[in-house]
C-alpha atoms as a PDB file:
ATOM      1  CA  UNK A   1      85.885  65.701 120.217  1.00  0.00           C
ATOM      2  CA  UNK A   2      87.924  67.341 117.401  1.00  0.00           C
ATOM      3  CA  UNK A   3      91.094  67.999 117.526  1.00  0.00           C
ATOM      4  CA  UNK A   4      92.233  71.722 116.551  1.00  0.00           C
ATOM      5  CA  UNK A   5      95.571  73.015 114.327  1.00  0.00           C
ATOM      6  CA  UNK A   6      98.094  74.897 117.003  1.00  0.00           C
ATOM      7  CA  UNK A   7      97.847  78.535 117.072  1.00  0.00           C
ATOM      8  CA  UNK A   8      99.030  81.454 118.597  1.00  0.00           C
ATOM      9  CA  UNK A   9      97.261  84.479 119.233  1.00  0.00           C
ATOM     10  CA  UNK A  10      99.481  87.138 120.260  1.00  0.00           C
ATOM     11  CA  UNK A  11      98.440  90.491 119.033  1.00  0.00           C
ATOM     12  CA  UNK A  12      96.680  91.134 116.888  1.00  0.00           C
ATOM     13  CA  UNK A  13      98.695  93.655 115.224  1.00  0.00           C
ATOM     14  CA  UNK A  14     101.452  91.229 115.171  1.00  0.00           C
ATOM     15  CA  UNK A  15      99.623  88.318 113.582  1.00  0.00           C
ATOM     16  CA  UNK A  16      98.758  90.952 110.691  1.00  0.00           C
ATOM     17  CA  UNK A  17     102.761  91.595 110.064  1.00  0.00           C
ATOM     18  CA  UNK A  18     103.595  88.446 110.609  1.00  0.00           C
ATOM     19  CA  UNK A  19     100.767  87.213 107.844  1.00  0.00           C
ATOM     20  CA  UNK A  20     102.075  89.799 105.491  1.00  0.00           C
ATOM     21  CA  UNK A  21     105.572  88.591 105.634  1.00  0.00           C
ATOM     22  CA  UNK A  22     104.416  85.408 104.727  1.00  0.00           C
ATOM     23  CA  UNK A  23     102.581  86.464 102.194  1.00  0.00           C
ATOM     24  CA  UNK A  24     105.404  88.195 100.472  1.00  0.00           C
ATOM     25  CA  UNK A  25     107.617  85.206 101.121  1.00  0.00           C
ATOM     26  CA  UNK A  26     104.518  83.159  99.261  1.00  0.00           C
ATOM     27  CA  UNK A  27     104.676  85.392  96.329  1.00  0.00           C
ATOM     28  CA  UNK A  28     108.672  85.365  95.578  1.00  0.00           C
ATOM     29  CA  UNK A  29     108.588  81.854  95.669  1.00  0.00           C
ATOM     30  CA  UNK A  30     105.494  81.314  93.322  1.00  0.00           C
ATOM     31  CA  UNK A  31     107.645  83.667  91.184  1.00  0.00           C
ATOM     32  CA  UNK A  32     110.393  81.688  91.320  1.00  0.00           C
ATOM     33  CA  UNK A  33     108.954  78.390  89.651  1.00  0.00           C
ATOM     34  CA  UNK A  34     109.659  79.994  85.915  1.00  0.00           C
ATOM     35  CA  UNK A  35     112.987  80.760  86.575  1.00  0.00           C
ATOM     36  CA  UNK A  36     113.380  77.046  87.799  1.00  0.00           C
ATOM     37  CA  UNK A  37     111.730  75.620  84.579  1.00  0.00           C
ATOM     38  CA  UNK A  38     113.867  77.995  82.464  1.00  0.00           C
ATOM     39  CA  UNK A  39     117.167  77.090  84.090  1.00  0.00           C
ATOM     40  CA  UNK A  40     116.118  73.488  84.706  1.00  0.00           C
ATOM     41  CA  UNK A  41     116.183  73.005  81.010  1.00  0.00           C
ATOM     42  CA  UNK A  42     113.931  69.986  81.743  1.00  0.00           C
ATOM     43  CA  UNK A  43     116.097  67.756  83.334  1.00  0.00           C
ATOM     44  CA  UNK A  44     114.190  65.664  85.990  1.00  0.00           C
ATOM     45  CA  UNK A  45     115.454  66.712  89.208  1.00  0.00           C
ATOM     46  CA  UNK A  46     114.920  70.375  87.996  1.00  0.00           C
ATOM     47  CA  UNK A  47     111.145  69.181  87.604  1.00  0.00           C
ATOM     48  CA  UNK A  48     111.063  68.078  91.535  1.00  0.00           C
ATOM     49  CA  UNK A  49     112.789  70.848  92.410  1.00  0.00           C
ATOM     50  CA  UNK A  50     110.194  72.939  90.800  1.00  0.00           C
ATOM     51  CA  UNK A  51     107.236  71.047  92.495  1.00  0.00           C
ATOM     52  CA  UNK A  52     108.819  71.581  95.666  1.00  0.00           C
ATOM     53  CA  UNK A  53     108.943  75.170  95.401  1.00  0.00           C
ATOM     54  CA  UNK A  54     105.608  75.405  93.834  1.00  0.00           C
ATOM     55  CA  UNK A  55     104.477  73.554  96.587  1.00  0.00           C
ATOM     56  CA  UNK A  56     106.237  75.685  99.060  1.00  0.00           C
ATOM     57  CA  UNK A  57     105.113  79.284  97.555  1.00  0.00           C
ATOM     58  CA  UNK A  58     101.414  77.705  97.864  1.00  0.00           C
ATOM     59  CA  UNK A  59     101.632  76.382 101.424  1.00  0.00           C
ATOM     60  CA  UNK A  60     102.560  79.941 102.171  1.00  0.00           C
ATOM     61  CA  UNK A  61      99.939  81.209 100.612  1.00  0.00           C
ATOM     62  CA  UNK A  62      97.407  79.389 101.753  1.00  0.00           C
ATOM     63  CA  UNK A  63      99.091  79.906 105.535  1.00  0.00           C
ATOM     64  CA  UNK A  64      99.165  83.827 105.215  1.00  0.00           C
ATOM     65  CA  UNK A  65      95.724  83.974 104.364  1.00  0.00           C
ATOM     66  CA  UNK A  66      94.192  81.620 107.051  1.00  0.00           C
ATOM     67  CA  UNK A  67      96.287  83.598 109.797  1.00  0.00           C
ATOM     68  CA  UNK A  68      95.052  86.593 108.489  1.00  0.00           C
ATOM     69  CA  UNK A  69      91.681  85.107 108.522  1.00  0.00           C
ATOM     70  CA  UNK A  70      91.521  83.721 111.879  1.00  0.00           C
ATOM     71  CA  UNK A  71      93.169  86.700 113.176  1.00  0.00           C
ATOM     72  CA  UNK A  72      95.888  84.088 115.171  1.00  0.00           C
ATOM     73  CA  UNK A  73      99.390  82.319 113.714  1.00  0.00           C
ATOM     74  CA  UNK A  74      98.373  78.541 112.668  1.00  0.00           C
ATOM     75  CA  UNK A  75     101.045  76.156 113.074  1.00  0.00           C
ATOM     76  CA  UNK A  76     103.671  78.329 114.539  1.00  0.00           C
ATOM     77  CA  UNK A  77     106.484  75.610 115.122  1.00  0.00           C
ATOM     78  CA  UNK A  78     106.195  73.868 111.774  1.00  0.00           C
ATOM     79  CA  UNK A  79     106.296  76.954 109.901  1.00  0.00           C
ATOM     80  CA  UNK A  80     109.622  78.083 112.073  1.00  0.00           C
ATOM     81  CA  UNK A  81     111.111  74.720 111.105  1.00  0.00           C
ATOM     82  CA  UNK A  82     110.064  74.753 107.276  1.00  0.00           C
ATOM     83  CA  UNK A  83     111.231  78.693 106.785  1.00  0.00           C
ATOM     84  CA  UNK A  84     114.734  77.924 108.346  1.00  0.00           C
ATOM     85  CA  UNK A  85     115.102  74.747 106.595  1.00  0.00           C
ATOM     86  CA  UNK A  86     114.133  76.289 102.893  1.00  0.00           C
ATOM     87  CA  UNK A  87     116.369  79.317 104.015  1.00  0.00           C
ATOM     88  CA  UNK A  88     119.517  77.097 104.791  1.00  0.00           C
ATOM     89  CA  UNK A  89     119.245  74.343 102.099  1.00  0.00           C
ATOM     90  CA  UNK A  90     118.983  77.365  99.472  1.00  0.00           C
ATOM     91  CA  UNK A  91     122.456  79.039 101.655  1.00  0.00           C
ATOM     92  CA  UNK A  92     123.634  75.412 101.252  1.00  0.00           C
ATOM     93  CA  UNK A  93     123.007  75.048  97.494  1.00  0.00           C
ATOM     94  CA  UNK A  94     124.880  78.454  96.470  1.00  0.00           C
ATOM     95  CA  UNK A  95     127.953  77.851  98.805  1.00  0.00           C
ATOM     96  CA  UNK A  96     129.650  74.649  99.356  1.00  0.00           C
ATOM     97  CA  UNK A  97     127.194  72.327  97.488  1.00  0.00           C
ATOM     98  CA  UNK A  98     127.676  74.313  93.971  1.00  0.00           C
ATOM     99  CA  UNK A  99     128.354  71.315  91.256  1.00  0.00           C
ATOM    100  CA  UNK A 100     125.325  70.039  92.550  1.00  0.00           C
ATOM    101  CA  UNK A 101     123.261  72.706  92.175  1.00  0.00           C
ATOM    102  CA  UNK A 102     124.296  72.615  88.272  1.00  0.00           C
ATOM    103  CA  UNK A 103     123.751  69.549  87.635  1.00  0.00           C
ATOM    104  CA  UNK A 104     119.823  69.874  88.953  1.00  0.00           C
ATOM    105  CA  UNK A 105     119.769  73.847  87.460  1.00  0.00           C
ATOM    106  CA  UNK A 106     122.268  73.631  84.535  1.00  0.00           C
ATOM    107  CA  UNK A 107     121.669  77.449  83.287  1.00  0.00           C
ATOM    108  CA  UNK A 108     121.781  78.628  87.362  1.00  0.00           C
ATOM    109  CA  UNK A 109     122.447  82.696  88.068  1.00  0.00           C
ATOM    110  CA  UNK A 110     124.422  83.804  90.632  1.00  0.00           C
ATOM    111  CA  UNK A 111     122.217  84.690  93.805  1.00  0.00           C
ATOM    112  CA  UNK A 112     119.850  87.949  92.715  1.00  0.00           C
ATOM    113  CA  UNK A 113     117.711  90.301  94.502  1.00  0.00           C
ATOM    114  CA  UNK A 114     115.409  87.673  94.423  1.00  0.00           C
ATOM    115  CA  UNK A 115     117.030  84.968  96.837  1.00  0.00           C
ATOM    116  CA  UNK A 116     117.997  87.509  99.212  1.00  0.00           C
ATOM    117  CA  UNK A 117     114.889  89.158  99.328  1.00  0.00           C
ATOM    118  CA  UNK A 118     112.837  85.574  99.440  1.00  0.00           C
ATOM    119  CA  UNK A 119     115.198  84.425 102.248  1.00  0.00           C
ATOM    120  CA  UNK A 120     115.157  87.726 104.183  1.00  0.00           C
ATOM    121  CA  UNK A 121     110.829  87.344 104.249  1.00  0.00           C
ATOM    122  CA  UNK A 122     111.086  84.122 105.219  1.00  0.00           C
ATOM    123  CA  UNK A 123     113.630  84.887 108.294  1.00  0.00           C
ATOM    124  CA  UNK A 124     111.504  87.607 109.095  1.00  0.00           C
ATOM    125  CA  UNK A 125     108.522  85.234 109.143  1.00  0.00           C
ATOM    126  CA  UNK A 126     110.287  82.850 111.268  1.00  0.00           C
ATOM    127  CA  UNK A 127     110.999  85.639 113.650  1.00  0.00           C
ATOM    128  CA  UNK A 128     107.594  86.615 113.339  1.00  0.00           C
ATOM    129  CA  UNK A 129     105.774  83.824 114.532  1.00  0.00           C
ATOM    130  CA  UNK A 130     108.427  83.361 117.521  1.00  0.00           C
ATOM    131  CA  UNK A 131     107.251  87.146 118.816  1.00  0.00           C
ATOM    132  CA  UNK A 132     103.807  86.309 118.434  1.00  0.00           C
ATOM    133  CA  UNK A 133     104.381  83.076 119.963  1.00  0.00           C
ATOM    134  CA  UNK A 134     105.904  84.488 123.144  1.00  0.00           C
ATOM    135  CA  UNK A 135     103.833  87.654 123.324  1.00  0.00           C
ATOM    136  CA  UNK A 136     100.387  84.968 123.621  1.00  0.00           C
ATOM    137  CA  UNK A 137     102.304  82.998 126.406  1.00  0.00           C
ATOM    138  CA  UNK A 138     103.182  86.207 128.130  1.00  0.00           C
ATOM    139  CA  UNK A 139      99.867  87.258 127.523  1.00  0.00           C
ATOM    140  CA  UNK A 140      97.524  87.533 130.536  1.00  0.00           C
ATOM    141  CA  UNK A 141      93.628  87.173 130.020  1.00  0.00           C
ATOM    142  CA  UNK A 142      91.738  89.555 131.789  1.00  0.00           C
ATOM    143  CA  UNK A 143      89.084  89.243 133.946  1.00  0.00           C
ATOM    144  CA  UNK A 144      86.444  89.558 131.525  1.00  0.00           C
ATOM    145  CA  UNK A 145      87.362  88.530 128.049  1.00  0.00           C
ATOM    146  CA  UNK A 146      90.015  89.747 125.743  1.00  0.00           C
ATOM    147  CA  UNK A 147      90.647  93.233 125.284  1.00  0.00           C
ATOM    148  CA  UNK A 148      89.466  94.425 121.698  1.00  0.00           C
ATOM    149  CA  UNK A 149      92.316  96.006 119.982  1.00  0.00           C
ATOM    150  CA  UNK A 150      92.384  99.344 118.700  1.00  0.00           C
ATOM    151  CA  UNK A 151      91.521 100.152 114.907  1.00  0.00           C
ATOM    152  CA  UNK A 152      94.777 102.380 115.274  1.00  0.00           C
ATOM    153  CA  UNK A 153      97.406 100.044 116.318  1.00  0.00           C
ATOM    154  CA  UNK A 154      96.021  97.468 113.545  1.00  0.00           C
ATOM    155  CA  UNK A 155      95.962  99.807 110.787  1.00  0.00           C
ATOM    156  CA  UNK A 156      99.369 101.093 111.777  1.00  0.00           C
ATOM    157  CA  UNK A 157     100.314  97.428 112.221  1.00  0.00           C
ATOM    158  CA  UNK A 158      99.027  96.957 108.270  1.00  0.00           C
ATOM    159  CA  UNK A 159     100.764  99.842 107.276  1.00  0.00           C
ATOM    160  CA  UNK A 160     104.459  98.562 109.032  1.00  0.00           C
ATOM    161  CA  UNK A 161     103.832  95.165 107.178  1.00  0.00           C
ATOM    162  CA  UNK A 162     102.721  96.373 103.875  1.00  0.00           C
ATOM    163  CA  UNK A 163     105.471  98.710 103.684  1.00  0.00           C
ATOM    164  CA  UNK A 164     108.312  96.300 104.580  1.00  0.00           C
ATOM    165  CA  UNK A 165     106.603  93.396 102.443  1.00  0.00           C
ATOM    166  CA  UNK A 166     106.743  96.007  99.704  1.00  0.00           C
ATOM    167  CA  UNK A 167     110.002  96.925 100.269  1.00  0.00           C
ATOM    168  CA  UNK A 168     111.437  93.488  99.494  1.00  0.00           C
ATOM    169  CA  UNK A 169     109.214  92.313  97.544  1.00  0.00           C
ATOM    170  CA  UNK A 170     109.163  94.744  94.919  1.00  0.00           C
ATOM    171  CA  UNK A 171     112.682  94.182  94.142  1.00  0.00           C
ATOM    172  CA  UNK A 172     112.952  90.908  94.513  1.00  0.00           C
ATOM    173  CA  UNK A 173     109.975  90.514  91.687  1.00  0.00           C
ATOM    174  CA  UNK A 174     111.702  92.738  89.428  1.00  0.00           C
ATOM    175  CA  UNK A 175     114.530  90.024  89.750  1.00  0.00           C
ATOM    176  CA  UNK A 176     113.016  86.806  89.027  1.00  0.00           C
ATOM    177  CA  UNK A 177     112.428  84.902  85.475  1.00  0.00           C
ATOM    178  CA  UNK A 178     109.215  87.357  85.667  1.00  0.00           C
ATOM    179  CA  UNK A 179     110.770  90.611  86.117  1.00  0.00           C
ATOM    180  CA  UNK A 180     113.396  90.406  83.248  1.00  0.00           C
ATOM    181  CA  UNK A 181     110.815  90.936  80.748  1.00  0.00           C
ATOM    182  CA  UNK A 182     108.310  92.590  82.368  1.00  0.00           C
ATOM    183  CA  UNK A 183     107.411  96.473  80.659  1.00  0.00           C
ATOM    184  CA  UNK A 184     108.656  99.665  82.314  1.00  0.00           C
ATOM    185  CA  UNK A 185     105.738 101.544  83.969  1.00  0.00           C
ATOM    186  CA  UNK A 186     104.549 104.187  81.874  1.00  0.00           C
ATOM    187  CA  UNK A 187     105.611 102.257  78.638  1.00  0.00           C
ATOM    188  CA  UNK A 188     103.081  99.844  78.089  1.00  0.00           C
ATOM    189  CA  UNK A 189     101.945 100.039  74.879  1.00  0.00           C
ATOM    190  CA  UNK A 190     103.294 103.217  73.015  1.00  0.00           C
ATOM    191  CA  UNK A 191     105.335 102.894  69.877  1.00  0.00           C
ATOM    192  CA  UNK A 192     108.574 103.347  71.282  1.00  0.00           C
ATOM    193  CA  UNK A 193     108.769 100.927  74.116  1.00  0.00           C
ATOM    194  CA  UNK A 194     107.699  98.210  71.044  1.00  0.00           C
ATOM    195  CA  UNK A 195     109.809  99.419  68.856  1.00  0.00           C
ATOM    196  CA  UNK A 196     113.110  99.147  71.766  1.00  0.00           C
ATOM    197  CA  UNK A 197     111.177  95.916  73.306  1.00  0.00           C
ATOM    198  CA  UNK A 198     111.678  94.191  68.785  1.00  0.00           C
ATOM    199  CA  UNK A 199     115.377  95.003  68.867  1.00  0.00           C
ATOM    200  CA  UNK A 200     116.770  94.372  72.241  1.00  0.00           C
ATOM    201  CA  UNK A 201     117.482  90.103  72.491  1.00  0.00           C
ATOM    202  CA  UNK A 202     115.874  88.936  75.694  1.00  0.00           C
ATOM    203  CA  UNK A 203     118.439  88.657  78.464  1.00  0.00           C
ATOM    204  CA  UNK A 204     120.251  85.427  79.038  1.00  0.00           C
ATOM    205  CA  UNK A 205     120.476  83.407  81.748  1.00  0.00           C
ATOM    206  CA  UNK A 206     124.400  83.726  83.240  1.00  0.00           C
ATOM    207  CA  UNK A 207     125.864  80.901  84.224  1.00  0.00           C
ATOM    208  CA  UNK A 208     127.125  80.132  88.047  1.00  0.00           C
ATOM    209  CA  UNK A 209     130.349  78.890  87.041  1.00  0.00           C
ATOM    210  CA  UNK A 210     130.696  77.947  82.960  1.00  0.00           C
ATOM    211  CA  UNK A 211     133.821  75.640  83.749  1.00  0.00           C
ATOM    212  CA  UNK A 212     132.184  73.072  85.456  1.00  0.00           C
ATOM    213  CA  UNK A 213     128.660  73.330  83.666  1.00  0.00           C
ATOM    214  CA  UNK A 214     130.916  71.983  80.672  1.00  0.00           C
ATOM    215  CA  UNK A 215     128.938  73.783  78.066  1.00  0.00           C
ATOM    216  CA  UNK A 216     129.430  77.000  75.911  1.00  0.00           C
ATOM    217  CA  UNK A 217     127.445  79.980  76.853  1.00  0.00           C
ATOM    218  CA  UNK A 218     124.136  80.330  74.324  1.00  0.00           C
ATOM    219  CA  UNK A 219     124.910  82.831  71.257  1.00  0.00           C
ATOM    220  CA  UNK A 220     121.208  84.105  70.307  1.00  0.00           C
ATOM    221  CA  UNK A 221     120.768  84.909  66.539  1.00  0.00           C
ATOM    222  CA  UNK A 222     117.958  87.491  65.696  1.00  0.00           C
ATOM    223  CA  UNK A 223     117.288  87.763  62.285  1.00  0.00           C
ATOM    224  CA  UNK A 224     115.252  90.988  60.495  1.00  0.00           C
ATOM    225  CA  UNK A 225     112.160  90.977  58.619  1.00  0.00           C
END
């Protein structure tokens, strides 16, 4: 005999939002591995810290898109327990354990669209898989085989996911390391967005609290040619 992964039906329609929100959560995490290198400045615990969330943001991944595949929530309590935990320890780090958090991320920002938007998917994930969870149990087979859901409620379902996952997601890209030098829409490529893209310095990274980082803030010299 083989033993099979825990999953949870539900609905269908709800394992499609509920893969979608994980997906999102998947993709702010991937996206926040560069701003962990940059603020890391290479220090070794910012280098486990980044493996951790690059392993995190793929485990996601890779979870969205086998739900989605096998139309039913995989693993429903570990993923409850891991998207609290991240979602806490990351509270944790920004509140009362602060000095630590600078001496793993020395060139730390305050909180950003980002966090709150990559906490606020994973909640919603969490929340998610609990609904699905409880609508299987609650769930009665019928008499002769599952009831085939209707292309309407599942592309209504898509539409409800992709709209919130968008919502927060958009945002919180635009936030991350990625986002602060990504090109405007509509200005990629023409004179003028080069021309303003030469001249303005790259943004710098703000510091949590410069007092107890014990270092001056970064003074970036650009010279002309």
């Amino acid at each position: 005999m083989t033993s099979q992964a825990p999953t949870s039906s539900g609905t269908p329609s709800g394992v499609v939002v509920t893969a979608l929100l994980g997906l999102g959560a998947a993709m702010l995490l991937l996206a926040a591995v560069p701003g962990i290198a940059r603020d890391g400045e290479g220090t070794t615990a910012s280098v486990v810290l980044l493996a951790l969330v690059l392993v995190l943001g793929l485990a996601a991944l890779t979870w969205s898109l086998a739900s989605l595949r096998r139309g039913a929530v995989l693993l429903p309590r570990a993923v409850v327990a891991s998207t609290f935990a991240t979602t806490a320890l990351g509270v944790v780090a920004y509140t009362v354990a602060q000095p630590v958090l600078l001496l793993v991320l020395p060139g730390v920002r305050l909180p950003g669209a980002d966090d709150y938007a990559t906490a606020a998917l994973l909640l919603l994930t969490a929340f998610g898989v609990v609904l699905v969870a409880r609508g299987g149990a609650a769930a009665e087979p019928a008499a002769d085989g599952p009831a085939r859901p209707r292309a309407g409620r599942r592309l209504l379902a898509l539409a409800a996911g992709a709209a919130v996952v968008g919502a927060l997601v958009t945002p919180g890209l635009a936030a991350s390391a990625a986002g602060d030098y990504a090109v405007p829409h509509g200005e990629h490529g023409s004179p003028a967005a080069e021309a303003e893209a030469a001249a303005t310095p790259r943004p710098q990274a703000s510091y949590l609290d410069p007092a107890r980082s014990g270092r001056p803030p970064v003074v970036q010299v650009h010279g002309g040619h």
